[in-house]
C-alpha atoms as a PDB file:
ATOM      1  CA  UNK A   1       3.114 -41.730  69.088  1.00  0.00           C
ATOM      2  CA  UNK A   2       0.139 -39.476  67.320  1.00  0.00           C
ATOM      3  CA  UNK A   3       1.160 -37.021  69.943  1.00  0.00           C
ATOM      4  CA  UNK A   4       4.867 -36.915  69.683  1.00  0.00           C
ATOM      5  CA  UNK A   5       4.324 -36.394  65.955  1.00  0.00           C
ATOM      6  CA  UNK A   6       1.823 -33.226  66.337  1.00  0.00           C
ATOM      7  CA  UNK A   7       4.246 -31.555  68.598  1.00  0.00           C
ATOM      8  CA  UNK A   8       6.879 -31.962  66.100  1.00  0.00           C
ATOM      9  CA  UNK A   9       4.519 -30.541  63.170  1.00  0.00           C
ATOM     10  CA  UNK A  10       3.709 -27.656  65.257  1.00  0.00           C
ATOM     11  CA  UNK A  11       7.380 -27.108  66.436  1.00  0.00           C
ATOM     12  CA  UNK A  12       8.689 -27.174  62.912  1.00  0.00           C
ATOM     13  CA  UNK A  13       5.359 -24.646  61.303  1.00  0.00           C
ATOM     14  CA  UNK A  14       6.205 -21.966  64.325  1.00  0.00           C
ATOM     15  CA  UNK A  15       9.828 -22.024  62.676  1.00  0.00           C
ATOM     16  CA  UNK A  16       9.141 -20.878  59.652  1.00  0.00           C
ATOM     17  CA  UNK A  17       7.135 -18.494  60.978  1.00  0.00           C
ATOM     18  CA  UNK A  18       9.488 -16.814  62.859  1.00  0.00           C
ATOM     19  CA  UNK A  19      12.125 -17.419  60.215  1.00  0.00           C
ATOM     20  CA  UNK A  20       9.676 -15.324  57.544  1.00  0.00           C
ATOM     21  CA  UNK A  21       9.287 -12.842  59.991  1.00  0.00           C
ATOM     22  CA  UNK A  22      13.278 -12.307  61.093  1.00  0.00           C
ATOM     23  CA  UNK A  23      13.645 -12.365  56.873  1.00  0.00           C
ATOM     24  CA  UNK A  24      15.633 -14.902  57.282  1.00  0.00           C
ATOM     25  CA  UNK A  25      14.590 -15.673  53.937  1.00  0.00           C
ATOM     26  CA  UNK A  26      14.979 -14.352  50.763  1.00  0.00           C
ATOM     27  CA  UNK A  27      11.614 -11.522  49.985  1.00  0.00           C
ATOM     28  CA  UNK A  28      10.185 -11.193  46.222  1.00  0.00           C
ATOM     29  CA  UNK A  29      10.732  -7.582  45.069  1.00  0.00           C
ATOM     30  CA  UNK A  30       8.585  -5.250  42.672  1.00  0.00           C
ATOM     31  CA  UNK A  31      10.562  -5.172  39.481  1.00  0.00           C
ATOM     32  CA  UNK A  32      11.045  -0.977  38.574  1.00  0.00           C
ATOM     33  CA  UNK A  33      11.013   0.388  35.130  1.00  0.00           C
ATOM     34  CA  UNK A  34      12.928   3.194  34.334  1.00  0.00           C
ATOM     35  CA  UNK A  35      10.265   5.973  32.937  1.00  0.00           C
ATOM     36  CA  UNK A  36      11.606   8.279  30.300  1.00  0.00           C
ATOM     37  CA  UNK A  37       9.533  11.051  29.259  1.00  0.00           C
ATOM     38  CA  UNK A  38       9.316  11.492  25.323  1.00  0.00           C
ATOM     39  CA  UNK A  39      10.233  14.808  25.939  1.00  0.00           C
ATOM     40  CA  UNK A  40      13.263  14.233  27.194  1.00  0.00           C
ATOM     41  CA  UNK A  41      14.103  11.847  24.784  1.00  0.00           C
ATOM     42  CA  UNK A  42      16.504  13.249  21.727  1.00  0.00           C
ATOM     43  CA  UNK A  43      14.710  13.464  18.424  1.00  0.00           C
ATOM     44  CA  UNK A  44      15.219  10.390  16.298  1.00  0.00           C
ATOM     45  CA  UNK A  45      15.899  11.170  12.344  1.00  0.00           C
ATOM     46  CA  UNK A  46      15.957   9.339   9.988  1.00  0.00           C
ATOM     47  CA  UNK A  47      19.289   8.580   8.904  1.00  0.00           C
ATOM     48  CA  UNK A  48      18.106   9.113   5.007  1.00  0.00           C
ATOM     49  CA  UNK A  49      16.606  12.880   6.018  1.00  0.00           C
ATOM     50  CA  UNK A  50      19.657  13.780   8.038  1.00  0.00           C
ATOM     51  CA  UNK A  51      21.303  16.616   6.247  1.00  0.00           C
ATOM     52  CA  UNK A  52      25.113  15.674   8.091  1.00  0.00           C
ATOM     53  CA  UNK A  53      26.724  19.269   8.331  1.00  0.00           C
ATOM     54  CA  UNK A  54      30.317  18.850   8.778  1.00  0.00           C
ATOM     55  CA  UNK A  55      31.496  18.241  12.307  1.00  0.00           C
ATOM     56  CA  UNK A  56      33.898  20.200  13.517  1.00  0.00           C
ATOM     57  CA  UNK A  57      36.123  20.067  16.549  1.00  0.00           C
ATOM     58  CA  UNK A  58      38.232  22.994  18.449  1.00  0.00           C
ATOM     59  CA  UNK A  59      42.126  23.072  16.926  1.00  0.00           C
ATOM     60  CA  UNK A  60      44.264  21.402  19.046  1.00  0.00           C
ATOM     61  CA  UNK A  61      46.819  23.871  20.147  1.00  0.00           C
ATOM     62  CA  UNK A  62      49.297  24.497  17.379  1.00  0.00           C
ATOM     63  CA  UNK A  63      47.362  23.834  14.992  1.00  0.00           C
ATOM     64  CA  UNK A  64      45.907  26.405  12.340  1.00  0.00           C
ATOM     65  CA  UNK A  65      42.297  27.708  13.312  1.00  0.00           C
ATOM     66  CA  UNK A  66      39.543  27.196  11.150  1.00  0.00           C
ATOM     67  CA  UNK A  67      39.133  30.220   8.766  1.00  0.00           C
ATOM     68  CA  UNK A  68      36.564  33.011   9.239  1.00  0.00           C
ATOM     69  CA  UNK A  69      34.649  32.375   6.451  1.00  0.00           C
ATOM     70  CA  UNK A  70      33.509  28.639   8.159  1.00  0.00           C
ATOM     71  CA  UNK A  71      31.497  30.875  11.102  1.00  0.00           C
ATOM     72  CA  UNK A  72      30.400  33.390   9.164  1.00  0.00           C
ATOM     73  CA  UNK A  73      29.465  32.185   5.778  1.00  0.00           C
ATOM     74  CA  UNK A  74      29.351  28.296   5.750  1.00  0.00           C
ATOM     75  CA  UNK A  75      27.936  27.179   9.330  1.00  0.00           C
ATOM     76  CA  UNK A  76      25.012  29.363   9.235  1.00  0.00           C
ATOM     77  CA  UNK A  77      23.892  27.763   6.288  1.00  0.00           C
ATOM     78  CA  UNK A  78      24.937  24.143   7.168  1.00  0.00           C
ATOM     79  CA  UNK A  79      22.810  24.643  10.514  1.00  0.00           C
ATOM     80  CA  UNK A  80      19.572  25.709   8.711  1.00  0.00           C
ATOM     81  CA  UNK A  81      19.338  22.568   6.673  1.00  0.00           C
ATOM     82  CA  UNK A  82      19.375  20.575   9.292  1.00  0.00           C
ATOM     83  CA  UNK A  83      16.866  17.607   9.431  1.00  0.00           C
ATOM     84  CA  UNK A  84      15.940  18.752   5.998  1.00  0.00           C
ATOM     85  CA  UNK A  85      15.475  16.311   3.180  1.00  0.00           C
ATOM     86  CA  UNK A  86      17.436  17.384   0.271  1.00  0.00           C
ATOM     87  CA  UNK A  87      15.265  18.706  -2.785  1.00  0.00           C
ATOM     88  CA  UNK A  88      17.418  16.403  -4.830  1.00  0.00           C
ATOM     89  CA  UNK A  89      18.676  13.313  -4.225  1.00  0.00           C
ATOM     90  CA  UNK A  90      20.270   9.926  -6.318  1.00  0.00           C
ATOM     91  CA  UNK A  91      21.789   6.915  -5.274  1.00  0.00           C
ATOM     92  CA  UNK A  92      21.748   5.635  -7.928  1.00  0.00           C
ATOM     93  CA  UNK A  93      19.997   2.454  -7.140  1.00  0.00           C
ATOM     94  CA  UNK A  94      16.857   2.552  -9.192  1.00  0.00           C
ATOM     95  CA  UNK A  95      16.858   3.774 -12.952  1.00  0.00           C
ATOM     96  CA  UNK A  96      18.725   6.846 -14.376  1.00  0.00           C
ATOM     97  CA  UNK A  97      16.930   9.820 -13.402  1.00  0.00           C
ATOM     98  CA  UNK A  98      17.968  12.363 -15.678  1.00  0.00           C
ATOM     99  CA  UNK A  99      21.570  12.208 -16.476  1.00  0.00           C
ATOM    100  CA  UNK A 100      22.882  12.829 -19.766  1.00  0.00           C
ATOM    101  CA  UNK A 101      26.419  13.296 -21.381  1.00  0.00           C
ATOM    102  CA  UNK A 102      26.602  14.950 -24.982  1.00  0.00           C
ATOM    103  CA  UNK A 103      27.808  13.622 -28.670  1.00  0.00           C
ATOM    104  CA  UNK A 104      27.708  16.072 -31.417  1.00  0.00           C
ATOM    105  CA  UNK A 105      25.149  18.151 -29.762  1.00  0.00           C
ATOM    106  CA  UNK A 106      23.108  15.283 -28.649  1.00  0.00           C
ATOM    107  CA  UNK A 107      22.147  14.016 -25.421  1.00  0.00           C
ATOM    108  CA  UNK A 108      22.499  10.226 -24.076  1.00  0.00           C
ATOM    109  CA  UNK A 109      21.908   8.644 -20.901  1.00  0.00           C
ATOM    110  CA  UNK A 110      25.032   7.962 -18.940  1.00  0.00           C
ATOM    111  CA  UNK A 111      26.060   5.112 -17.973  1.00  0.00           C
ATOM    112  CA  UNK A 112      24.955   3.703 -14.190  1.00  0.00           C
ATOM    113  CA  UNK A 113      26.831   0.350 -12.725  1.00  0.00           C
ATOM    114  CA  UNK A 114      27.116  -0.900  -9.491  1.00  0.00           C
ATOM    115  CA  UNK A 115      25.133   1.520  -7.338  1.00  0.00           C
ATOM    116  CA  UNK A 116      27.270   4.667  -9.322  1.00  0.00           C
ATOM    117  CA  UNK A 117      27.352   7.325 -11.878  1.00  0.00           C
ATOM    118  CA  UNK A 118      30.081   6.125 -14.113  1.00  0.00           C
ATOM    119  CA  UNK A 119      32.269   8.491 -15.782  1.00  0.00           C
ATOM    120  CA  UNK A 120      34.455   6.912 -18.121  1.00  0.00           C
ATOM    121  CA  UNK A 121      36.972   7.595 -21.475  1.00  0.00           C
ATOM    122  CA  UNK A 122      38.411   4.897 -23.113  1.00  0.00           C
ATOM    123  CA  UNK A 123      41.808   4.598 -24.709  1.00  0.00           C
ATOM    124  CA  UNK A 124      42.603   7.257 -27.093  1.00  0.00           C
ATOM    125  CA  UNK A 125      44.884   9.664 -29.015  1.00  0.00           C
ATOM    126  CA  UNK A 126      44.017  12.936 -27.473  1.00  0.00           C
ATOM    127  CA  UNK A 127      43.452  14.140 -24.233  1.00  0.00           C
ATOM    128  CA  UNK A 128      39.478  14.204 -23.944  1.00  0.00           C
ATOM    129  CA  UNK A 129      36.416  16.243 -21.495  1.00  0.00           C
ATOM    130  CA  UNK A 130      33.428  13.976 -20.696  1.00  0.00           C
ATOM    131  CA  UNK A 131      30.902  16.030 -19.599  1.00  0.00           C
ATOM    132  CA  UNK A 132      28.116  14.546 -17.656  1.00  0.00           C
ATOM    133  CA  UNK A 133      25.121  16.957 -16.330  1.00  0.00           C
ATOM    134  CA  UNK A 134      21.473  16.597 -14.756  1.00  0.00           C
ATOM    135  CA  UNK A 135      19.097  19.608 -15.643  1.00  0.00           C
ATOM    136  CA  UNK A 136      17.330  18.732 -12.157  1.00  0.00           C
ATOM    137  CA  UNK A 137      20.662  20.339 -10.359  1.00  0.00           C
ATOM    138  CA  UNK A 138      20.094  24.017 -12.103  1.00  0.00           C
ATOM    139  CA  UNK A 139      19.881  25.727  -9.410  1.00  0.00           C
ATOM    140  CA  UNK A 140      21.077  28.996  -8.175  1.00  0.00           C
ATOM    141  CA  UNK A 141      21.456  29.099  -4.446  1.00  0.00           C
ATOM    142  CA  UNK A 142      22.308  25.511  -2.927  1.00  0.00           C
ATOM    143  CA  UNK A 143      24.561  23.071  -1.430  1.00  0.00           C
ATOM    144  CA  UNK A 144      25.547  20.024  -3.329  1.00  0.00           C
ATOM    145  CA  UNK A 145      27.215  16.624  -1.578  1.00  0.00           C
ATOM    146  CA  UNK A 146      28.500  13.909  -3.368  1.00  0.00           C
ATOM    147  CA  UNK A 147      31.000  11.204  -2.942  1.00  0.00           C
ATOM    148  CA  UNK A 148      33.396   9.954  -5.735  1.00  0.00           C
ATOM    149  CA  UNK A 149      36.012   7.154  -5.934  1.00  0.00           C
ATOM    150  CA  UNK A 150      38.616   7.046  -8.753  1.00  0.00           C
ATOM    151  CA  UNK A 151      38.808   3.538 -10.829  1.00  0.00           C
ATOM    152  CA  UNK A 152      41.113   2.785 -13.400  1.00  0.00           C
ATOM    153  CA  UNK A 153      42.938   5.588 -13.942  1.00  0.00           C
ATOM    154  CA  UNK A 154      46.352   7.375 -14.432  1.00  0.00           C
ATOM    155  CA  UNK A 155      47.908   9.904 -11.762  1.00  0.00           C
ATOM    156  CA  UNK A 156      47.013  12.508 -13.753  1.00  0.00           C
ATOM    157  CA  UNK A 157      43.563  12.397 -14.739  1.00  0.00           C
ATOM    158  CA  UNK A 158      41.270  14.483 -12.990  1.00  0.00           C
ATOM    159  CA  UNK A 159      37.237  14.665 -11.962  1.00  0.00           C
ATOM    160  CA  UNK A 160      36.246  18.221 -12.307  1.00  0.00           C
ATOM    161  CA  UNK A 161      32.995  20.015 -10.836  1.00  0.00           C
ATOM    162  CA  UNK A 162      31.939  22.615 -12.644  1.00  0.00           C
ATOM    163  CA  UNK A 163      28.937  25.317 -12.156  1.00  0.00           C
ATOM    164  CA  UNK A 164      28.273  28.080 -15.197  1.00  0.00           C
ATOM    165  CA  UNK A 165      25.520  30.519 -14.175  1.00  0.00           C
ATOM    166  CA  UNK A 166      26.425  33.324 -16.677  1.00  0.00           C
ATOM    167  CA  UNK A 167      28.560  33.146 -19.881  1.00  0.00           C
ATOM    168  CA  UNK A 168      31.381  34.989 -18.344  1.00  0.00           C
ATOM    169  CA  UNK A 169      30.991  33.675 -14.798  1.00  0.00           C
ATOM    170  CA  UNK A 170      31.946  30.010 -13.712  1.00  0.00           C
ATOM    171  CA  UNK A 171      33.645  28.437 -10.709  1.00  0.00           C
ATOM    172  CA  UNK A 172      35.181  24.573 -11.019  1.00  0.00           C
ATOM    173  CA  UNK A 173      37.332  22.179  -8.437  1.00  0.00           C
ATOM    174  CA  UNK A 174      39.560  19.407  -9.669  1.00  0.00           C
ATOM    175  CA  UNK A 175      40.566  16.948  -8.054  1.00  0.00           C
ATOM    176  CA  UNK A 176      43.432  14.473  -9.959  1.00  0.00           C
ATOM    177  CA  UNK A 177      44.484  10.781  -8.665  1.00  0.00           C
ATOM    178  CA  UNK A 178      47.978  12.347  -7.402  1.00  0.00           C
ATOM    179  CA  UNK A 179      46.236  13.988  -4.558  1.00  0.00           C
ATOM    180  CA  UNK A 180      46.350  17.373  -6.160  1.00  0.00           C
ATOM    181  CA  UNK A 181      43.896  19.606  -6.444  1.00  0.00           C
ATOM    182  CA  UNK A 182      42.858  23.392  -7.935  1.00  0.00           C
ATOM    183  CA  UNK A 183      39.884  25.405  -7.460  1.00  0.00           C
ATOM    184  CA  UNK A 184      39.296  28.552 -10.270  1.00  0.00           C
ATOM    185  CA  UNK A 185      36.772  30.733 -10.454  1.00  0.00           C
ATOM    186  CA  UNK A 186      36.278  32.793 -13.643  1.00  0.00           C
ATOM    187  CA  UNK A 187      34.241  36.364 -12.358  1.00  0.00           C
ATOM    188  CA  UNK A 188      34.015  38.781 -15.368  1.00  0.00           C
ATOM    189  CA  UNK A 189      37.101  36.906 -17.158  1.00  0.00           C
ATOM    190  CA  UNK A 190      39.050  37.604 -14.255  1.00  0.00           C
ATOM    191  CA  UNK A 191      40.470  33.601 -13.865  1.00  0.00           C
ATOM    192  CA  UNK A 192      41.719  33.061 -10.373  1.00  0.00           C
ATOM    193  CA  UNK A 193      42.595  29.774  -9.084  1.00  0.00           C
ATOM    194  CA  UNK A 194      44.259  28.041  -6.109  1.00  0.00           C
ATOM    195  CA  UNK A 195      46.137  24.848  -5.504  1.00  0.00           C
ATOM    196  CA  UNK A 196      47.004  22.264  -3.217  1.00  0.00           C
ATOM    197  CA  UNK A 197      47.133  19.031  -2.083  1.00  0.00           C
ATOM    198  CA  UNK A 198      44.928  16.675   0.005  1.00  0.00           C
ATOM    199  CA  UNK A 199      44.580  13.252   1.158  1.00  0.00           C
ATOM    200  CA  UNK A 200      43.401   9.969  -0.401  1.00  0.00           C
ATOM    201  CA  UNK A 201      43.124   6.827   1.117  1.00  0.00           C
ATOM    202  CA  UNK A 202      42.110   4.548  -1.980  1.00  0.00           C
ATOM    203  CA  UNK A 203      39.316   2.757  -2.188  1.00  0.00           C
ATOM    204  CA  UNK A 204      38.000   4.972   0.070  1.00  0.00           C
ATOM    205  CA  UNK A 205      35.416   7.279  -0.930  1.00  0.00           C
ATOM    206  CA  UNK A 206      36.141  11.005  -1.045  1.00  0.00           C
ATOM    207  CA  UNK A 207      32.898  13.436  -0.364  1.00  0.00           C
ATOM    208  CA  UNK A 208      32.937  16.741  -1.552  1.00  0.00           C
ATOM    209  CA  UNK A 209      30.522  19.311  -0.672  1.00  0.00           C
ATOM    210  CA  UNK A 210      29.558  22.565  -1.973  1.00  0.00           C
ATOM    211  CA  UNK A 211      27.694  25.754  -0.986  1.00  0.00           C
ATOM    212  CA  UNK A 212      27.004  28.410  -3.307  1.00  0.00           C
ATOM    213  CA  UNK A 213      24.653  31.737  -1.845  1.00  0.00           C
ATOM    214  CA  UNK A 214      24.493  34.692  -3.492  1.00  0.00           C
ATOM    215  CA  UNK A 215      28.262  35.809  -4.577  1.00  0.00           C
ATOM    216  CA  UNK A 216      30.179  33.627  -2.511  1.00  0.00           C
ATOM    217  CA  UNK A 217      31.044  29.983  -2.764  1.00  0.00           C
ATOM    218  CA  UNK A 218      33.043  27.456  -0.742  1.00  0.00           C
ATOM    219  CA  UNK A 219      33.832  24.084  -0.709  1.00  0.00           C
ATOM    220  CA  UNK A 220      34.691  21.046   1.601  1.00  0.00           C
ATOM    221  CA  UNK A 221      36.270  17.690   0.972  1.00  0.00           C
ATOM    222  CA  UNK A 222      35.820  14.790   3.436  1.00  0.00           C
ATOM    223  CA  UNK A 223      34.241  17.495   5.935  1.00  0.00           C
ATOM    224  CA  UNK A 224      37.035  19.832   6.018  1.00  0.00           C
ATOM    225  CA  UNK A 225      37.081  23.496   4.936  1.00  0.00           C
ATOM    226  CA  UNK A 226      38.774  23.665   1.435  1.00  0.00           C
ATOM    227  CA  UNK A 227      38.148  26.984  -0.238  1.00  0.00           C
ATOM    228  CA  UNK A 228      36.425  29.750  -0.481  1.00  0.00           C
ATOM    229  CA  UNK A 229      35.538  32.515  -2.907  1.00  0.00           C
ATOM    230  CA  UNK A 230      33.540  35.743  -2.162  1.00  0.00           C
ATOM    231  CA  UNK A 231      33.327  36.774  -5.965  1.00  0.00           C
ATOM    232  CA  UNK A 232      32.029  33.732  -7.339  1.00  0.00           C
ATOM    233  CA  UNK A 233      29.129  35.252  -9.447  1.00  0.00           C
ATOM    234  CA  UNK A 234      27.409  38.521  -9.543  1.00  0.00           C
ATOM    235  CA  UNK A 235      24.175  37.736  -7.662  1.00  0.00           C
ATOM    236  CA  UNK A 236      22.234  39.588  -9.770  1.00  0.00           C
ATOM    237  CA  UNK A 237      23.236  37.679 -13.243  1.00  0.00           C
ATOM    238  CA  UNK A 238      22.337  33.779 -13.069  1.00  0.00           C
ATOM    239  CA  UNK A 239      21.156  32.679 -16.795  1.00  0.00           C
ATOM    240  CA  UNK A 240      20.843  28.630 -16.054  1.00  0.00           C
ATOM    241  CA  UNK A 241      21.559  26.211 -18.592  1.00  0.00           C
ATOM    242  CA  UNK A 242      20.608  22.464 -18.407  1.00  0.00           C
ATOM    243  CA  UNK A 243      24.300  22.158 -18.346  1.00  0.00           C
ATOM    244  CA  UNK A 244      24.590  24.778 -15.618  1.00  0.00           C
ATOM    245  CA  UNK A 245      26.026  22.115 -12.665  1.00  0.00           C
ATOM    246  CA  UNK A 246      28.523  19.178 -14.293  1.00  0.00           C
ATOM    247  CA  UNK A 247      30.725  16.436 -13.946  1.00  0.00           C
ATOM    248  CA  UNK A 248      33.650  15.947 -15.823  1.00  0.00           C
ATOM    249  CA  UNK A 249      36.265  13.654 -16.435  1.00  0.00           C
ATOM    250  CA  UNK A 250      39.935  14.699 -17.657  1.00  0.00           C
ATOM    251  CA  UNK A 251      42.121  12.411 -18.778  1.00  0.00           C
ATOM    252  CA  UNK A 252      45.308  12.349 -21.246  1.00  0.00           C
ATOM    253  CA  UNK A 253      45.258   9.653 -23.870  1.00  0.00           C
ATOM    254  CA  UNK A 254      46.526   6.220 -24.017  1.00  0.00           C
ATOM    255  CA  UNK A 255      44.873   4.394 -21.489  1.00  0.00           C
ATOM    256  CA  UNK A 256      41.126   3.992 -19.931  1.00  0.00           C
ATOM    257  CA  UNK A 257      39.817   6.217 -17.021  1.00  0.00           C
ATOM    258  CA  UNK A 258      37.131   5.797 -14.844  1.00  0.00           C
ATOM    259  CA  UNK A 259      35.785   7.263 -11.861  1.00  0.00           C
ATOM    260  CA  UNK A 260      32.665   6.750  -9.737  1.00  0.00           C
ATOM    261  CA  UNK A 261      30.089   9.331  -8.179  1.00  0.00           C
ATOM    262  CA  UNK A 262      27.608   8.512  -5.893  1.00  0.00           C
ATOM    263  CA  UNK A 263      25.380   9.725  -3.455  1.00  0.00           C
ATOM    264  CA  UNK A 264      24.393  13.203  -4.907  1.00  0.00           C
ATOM    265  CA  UNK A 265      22.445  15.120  -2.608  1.00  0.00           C
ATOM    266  CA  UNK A 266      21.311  18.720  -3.247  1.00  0.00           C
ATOM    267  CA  UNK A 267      19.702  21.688  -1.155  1.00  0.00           C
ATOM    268  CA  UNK A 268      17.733  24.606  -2.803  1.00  0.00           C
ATOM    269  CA  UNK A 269      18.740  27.468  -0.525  1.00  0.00           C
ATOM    270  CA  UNK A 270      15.881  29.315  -2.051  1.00  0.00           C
ATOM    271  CA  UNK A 271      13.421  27.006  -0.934  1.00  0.00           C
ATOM    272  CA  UNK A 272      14.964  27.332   2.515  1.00  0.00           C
ATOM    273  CA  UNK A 273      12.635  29.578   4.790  1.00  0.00           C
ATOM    274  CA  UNK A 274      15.748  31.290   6.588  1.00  0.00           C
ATOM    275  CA  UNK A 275      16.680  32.471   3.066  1.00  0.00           C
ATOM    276  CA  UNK A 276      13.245  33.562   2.228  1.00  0.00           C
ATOM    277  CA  UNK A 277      13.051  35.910   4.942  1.00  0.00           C
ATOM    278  CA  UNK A 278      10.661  33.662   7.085  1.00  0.00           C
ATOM    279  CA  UNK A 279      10.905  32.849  10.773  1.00  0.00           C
END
């Protein structure tokens, strides 16, 4: 009986043998791990030091091509800020950092709520300008973002953005609740101006951006080319005021009117090596 029962032991360990050897069964692998090479890994910024040019896509066909001026003024300048932090910045989540508006010839903090710059005029009798400024923005070569979101207001009342380097120089956008909007520029009291429309999705946000070099100007609004301007200034005359870049809101009387601005980001384009002439 011993016997019987070895022979089976040894019958059933050659088996497996042979079964391990035919694979029969199922082999442990190595486990692989991808390599990547930081090198070619993309570089990863920040999303609070990305400078987010505009993104722009070919025209479908039949549509209107981008203008000239968006190659050869705007893009260039868009591209060299790139990845850098903006010189000025405000979300507006910590304390007021240097924004005033004006009564009588006096200045007083405006009013922050909610994560926001608010600009607001109450009820009244006459149509009335609220002015809003930040010395910190006087600057003469830059590119200014900001978002801003209308509140309570009429169809009519309007944000306005405007920049005075010189006492007879001064370029301004408005942009009213009825989706209407006007950009002037005022170059040796020679007023020019043009109009048109855009859209607004409320309570959407609308960003506007701005670049101002030397004598020309443009402007964007929710990443689109608006306007442009190659008189803006005379780039030899720039007398800054700590009024020089403001905010305004327009409004007729009769009922309140609010609007919001946020995220204000601005680049010095003379603190920008490119413009300085270095590699």
């Amino acid at each position: 009986m011993r016997l019987i029962r070895l022979l089976i032991l040894l019958i059933s360990i050659m088996s497996f043998t042979l079964a391990c050897t035919a694979g029969d069964l199922p082999q442990s692998q190595p486990v692989s791990t991808p390599t990547v090479l930081a090198s070619e890994m993309p570089p990863r910024i920040p999303a609070s030091t990305q400078v987010p040019p505009p993104l722009f896509f070919p025209p479908t066909p039949g549509t209107t091509p981008f203008p000239v001026w968006v190659t050869t003024f705007s893009d260039p300048i868009l591209a060299s800020l790139y990845g850098r932090r903006p010189d000025f910045q405000d979300d507006f989540s910590l304390l007021n950092r240097g924004w005033f508006y004006d009564v009588a010839g006096r200045p007083y903090y405006a009013h922050l709520g909610d994560g926001a710059l608010i600009l607001k005029l109450p009820e009244g009798k006459e149509k009335e300008d609220l002015m809003i400024y930040n010395p910190a923005l006087n600057r003469r070569n830059f590119v200014l973002s900001f978002d801003l979101r209308f509140g309570e207001t009429q169809p009519d009342d309007t944000v306005r953005f405007q920049f005075n380097p010189a006492l007879d120089q001064n370029f301004s956008l408005d942009l009213s609740k009825d989706k209407n909007w006007s950009f002037h520029w005022n170059f040796q009291n020679d007023l020019k101006s043009i109009t048109g429309a855009y859209d607004q999705f409320p309570p959407e946000r609308i960003n506007v951006l701005f670049i101002v070099q030397g004598s020309e100007c443009a402007v964007y609004l929710n990443n689109a080319p608006l306007d442009y301007s190659s008189i803006c200034m005379a780039d030899t005359k720039f007398r800054p005021s700590s009024r020089s870049v403001s905010f305004h809101m327009i409004a007729f009387p009769d009922h309140t009117a609010i609007v919001n601005i946020d995220n204000v980001k601005m680049w010095d384009l003379d603190e920008v090596p490119v413009f300085l002439g270095q590699p």
